[in-house]
Protein backbone atom coordinates (compact mmCIF):
# COMPACT_ATOMS: atom_id res chain seq x y z
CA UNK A 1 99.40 120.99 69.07
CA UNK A 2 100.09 124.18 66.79
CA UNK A 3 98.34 127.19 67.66
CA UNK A 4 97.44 127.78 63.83
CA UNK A 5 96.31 124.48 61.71
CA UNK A 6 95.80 124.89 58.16
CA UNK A 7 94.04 122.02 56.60
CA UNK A 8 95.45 122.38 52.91
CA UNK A 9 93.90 121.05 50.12
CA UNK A 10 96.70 121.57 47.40
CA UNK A 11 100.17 123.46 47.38
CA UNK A 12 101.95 125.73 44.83
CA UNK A 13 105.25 126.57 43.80
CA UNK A 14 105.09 130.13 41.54
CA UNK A 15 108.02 132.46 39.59
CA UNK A 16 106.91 135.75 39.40
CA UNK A 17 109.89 136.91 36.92
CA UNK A 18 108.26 140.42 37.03
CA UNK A 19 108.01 141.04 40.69
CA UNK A 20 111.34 138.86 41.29
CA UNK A 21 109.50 136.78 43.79
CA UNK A 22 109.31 132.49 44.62
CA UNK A 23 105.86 131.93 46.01
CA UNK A 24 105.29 128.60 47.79
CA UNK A 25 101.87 128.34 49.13
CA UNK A 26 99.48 125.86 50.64
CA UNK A 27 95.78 126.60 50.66
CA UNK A 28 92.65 125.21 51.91
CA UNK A 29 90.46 126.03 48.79
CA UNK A 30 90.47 128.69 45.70
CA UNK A 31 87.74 130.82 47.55
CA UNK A 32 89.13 134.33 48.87
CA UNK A 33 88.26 133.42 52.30
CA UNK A 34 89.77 130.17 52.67
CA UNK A 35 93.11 129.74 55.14
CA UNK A 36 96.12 129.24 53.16
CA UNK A 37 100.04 129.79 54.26
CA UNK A 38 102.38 131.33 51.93
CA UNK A 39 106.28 131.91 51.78
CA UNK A 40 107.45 134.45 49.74
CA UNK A 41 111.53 135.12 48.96
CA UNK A 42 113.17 137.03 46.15
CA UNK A 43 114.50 135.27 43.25
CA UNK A 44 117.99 136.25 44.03
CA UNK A 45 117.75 134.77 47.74
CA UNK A 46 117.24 136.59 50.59
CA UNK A 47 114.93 136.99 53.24
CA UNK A 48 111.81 134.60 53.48
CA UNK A 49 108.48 136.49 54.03
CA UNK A 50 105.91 134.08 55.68
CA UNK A 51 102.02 135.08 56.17
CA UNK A 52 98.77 133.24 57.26
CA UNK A 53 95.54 133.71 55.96
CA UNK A 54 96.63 137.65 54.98
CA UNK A 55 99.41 139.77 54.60
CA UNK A 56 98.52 141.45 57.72
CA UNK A 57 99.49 138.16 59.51
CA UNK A 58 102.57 137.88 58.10
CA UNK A 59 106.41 138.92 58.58
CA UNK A 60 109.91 138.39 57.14
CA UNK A 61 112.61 136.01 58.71
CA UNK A 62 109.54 135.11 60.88
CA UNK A 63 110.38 131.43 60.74
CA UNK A 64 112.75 129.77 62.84
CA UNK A 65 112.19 125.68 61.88
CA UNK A 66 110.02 123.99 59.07
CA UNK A 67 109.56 119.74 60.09
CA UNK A 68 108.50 118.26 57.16
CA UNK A 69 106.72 114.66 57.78
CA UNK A 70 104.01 112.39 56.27
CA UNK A 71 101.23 114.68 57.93
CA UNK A 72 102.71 117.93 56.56
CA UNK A 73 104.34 120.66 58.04
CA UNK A 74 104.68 121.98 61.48
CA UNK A 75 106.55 125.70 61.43
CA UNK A 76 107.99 127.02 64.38
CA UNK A 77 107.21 131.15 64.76
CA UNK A 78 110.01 133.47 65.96
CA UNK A 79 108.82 134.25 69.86
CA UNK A 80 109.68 137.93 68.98
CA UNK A 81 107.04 137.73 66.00
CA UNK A 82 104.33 136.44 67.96
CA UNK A 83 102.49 139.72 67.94
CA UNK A 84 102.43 139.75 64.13
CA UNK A 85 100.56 136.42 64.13
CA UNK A 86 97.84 136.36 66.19
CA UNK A 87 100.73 135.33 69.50
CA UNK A 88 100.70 132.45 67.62
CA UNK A 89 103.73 130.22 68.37
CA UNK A 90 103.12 127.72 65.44
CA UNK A 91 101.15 126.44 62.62
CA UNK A 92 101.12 123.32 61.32
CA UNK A 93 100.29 122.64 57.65
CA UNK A 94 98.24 119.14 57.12
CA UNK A 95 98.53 118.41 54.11
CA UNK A 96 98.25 115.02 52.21
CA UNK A 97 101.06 113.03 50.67
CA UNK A 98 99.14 113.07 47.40
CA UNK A 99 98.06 116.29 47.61
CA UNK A 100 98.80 117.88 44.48
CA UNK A 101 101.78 120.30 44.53
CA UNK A 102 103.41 119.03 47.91
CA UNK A 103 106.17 117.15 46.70
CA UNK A 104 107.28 119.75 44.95
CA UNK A 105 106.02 122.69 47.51
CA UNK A 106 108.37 120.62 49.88
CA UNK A 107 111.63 120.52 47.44
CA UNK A 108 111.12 124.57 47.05
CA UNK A 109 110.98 125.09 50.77
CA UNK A 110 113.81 123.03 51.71
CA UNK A 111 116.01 125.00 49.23
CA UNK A 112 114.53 128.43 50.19
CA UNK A 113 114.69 128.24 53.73
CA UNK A 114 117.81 125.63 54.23
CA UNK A 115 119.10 124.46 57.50
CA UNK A 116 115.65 125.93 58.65
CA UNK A 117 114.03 123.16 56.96
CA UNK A 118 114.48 119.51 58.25
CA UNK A 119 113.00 116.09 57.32
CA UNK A 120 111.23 114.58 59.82
């Protein structure tokens, strides 16, 4: 079982042309307080920045494997990074197949993170 579960309700994939930035994100609710996990990554490639809850909880190249499966995600933490989440060793995502925005929240990871990412 993860150490961090995120029960989302809905996923997003947004451009920020301004900042340069992909966001893919999966949140619980719309409320402020609500858990949510987000990936960030410049436009241009690069290093993927990956938080939970807030950006205090967060890190870049922090991941080390994303399975994708019927039940969601499970993401596997970088033992080194441990401290920067809690000592958290991984979440998991559960998130519904018809959840809207996780199809495409899926298709947006597997090209920003690569062979990182993996079907289960």
């Amino acid at each position: 079982m993860a150490d961090i579960v995120i029960k989302a309700a809905y996923a997003s994939v947004v451009e920020d042309d301004e900042e340069g930035l992909l966001f893919v994100g999966f949140a619980e609710g719309e409320a402020e307080d609500e858990a949510y996990a987000l990936f960030r990554q410049p436009l241009a490639g690069g290093a993927v920045w990956f938080e939970v809850t807030d950006e205090s909880f967060g890190a870049e190249d922090a991941v080390s494997a994303v399975v994708a499966g019927p039940k969601g995600l499970e993401i596997s933490l970088r033992p080194e990074l441990a401290g920067r989440f809690g000592w958290a060793g991984s979440v998991a995502i559960r998130i519904r197949p018809e959840a809207e925005g996780r199809d495409e929240a899926f298709a947006a990871l597997a090209a920003m993170l690569g062979p990182v990412f993996r079907l289960a």
